[in-house]
Protein backbone atom coordinates (compact mmCIF):
# COMPACT_ATOMS: atom_id res chain seq x y z
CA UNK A 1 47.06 -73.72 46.61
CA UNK A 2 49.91 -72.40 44.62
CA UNK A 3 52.25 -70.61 46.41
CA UNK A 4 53.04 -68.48 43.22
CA UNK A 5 49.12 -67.03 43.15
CA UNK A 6 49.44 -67.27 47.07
CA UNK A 7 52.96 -64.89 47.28
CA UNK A 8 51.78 -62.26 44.94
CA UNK A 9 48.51 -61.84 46.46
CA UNK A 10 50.32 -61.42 49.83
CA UNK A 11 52.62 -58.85 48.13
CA UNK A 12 49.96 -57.26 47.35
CA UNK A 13 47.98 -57.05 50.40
CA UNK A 14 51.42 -55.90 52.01
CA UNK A 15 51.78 -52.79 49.95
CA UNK A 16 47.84 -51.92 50.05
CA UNK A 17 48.68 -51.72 54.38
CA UNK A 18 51.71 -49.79 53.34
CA UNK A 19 49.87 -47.20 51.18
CA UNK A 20 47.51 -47.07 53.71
CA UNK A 21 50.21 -46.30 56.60
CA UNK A 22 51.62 -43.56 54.16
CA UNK A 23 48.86 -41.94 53.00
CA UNK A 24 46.39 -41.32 55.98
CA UNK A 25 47.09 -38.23 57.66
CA UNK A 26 47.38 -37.98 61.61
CA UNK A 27 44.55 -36.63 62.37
CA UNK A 28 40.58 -37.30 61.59
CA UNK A 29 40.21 -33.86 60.17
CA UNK A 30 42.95 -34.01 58.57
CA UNK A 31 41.62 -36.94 56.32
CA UNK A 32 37.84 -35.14 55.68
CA UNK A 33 40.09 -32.43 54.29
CA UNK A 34 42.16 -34.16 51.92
CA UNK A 35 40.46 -35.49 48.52
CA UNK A 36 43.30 -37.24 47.52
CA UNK A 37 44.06 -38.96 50.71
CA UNK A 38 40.64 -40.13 51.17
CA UNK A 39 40.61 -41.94 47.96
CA UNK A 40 44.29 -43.50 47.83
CA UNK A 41 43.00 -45.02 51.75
CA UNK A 42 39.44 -46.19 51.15
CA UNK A 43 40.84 -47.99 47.56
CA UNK A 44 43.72 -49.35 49.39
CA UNK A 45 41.80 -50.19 51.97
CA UNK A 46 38.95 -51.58 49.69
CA UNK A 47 42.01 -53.48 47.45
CA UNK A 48 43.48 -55.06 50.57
CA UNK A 49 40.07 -56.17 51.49
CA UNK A 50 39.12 -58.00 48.25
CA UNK A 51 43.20 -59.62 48.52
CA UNK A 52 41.87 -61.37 51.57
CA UNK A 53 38.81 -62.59 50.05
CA UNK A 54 40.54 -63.82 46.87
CA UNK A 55 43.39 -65.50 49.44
CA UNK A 56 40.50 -67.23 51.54
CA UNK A 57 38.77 -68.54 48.29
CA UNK A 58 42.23 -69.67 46.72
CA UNK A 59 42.93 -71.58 50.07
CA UNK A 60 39.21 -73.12 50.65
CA UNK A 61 39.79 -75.04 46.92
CA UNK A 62 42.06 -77.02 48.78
CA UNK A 63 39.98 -77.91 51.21
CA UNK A 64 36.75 -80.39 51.18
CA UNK A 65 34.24 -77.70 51.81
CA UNK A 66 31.32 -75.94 50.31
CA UNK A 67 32.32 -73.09 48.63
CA UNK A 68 31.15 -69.54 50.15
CA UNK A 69 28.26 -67.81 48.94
CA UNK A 70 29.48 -64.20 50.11
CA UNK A 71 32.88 -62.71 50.70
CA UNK A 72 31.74 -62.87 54.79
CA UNK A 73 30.99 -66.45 54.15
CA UNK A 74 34.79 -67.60 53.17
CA UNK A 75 36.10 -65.54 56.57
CA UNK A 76 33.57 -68.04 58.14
CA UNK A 77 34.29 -71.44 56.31
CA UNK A 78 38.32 -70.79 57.13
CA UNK A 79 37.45 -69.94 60.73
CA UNK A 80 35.14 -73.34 60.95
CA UNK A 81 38.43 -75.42 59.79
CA UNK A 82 40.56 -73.61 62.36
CA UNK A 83 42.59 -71.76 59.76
CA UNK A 84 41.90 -68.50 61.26
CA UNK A 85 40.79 -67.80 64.91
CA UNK A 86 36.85 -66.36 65.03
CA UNK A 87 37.76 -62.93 66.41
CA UNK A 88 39.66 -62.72 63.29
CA UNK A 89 36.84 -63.95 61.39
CA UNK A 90 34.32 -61.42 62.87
CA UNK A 91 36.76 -58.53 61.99
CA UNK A 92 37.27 -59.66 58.57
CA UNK A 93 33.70 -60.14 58.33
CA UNK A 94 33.54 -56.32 58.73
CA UNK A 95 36.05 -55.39 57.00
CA UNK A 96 33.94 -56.87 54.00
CA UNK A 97 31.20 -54.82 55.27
CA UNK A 98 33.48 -51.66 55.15
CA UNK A 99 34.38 -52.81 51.63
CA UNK A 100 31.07 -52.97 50.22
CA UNK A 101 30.03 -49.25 51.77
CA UNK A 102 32.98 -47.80 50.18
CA UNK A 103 32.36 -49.64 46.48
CA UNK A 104 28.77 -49.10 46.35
CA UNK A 105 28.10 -45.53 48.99
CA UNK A 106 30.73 -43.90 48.58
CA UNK A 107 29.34 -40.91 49.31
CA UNK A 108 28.01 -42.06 52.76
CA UNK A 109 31.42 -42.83 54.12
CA UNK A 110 32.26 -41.86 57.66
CA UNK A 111 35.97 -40.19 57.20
CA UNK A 112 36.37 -41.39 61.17
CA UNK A 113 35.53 -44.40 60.71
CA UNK A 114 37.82 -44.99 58.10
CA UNK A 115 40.77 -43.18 59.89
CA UNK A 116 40.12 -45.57 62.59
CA UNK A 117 40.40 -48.73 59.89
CA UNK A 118 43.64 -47.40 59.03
CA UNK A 119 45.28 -46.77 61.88
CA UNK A 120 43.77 -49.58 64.51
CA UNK A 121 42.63 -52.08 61.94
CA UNK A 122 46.03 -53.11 59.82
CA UNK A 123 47.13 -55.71 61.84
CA UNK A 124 43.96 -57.67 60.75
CA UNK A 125 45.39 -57.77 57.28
CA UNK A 126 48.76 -58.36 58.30
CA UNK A 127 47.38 -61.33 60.73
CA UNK A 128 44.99 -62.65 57.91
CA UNK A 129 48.15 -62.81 55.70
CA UNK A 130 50.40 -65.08 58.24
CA UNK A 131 47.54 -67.54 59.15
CA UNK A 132 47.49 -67.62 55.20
CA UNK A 133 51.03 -68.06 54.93
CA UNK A 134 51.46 -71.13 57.59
């Protein structure tokens, strides 16, 4: 994998969590009343999502494996080489879920579910980027 491709993807991911942090106000109802909030958090959230999909990919074409057919599917082949542990992998696995309701439904989002991504989910990312990193 080229650490190059690797760092700035990790940079990356690291300021999506930080926009995140910033951005999402302290309370639930404070999010469903803020347009601009909402969308600066779901996109962040959505970006740092897709970082960690293009990460596992980058880091599976080093490895003698089968390459994923879905986004879920690369959480999965990284947890099945020990790269990540499989609690990880299930939350990542729905965090790829999440990613896909707010690209394609927006409208459908649940503005509590998404303030509880953003402030009890980060550390997946920030986990996710480590295991990456070592």
């Amino acid at each position: 994998m080229d650490r190059l491709v690797l760092d700035s993807k990790i940079e990356s991911l690291r300021r999506c969590v930080a926009r995140v942090t910033a951005k999402c106000p302290p309370t639930v109802e404070g999010l469903a009343a803020d347009i601009d909030a909402q969308d600066v958090v779901v996109l962040n959230l959505s970006r740092a999502v897709q970082l960690c999909v293009d990460i596992a990919m980058h880091r599976l074409t080093d490895l003698d494996v089968a390459m994923p057919q879905t986004m879920g599917d690369a959480f999965s082949a990284l947890a099945s080489q020990g790269i990540i542990s499989a609690e990880l992998c299930q939350r990542m696995r729905g965090a790829v879920g999440f990613r896909n309701l707010a690209v394609h439904n927006y409208d459908t989002i649940s503005w509590a579910i998404v303030f509880e991504i953003a402030h009890t989910r980060l550390d997946d990312f920030r986990t996710f980027a480590k295991a990456m990193l070592t």
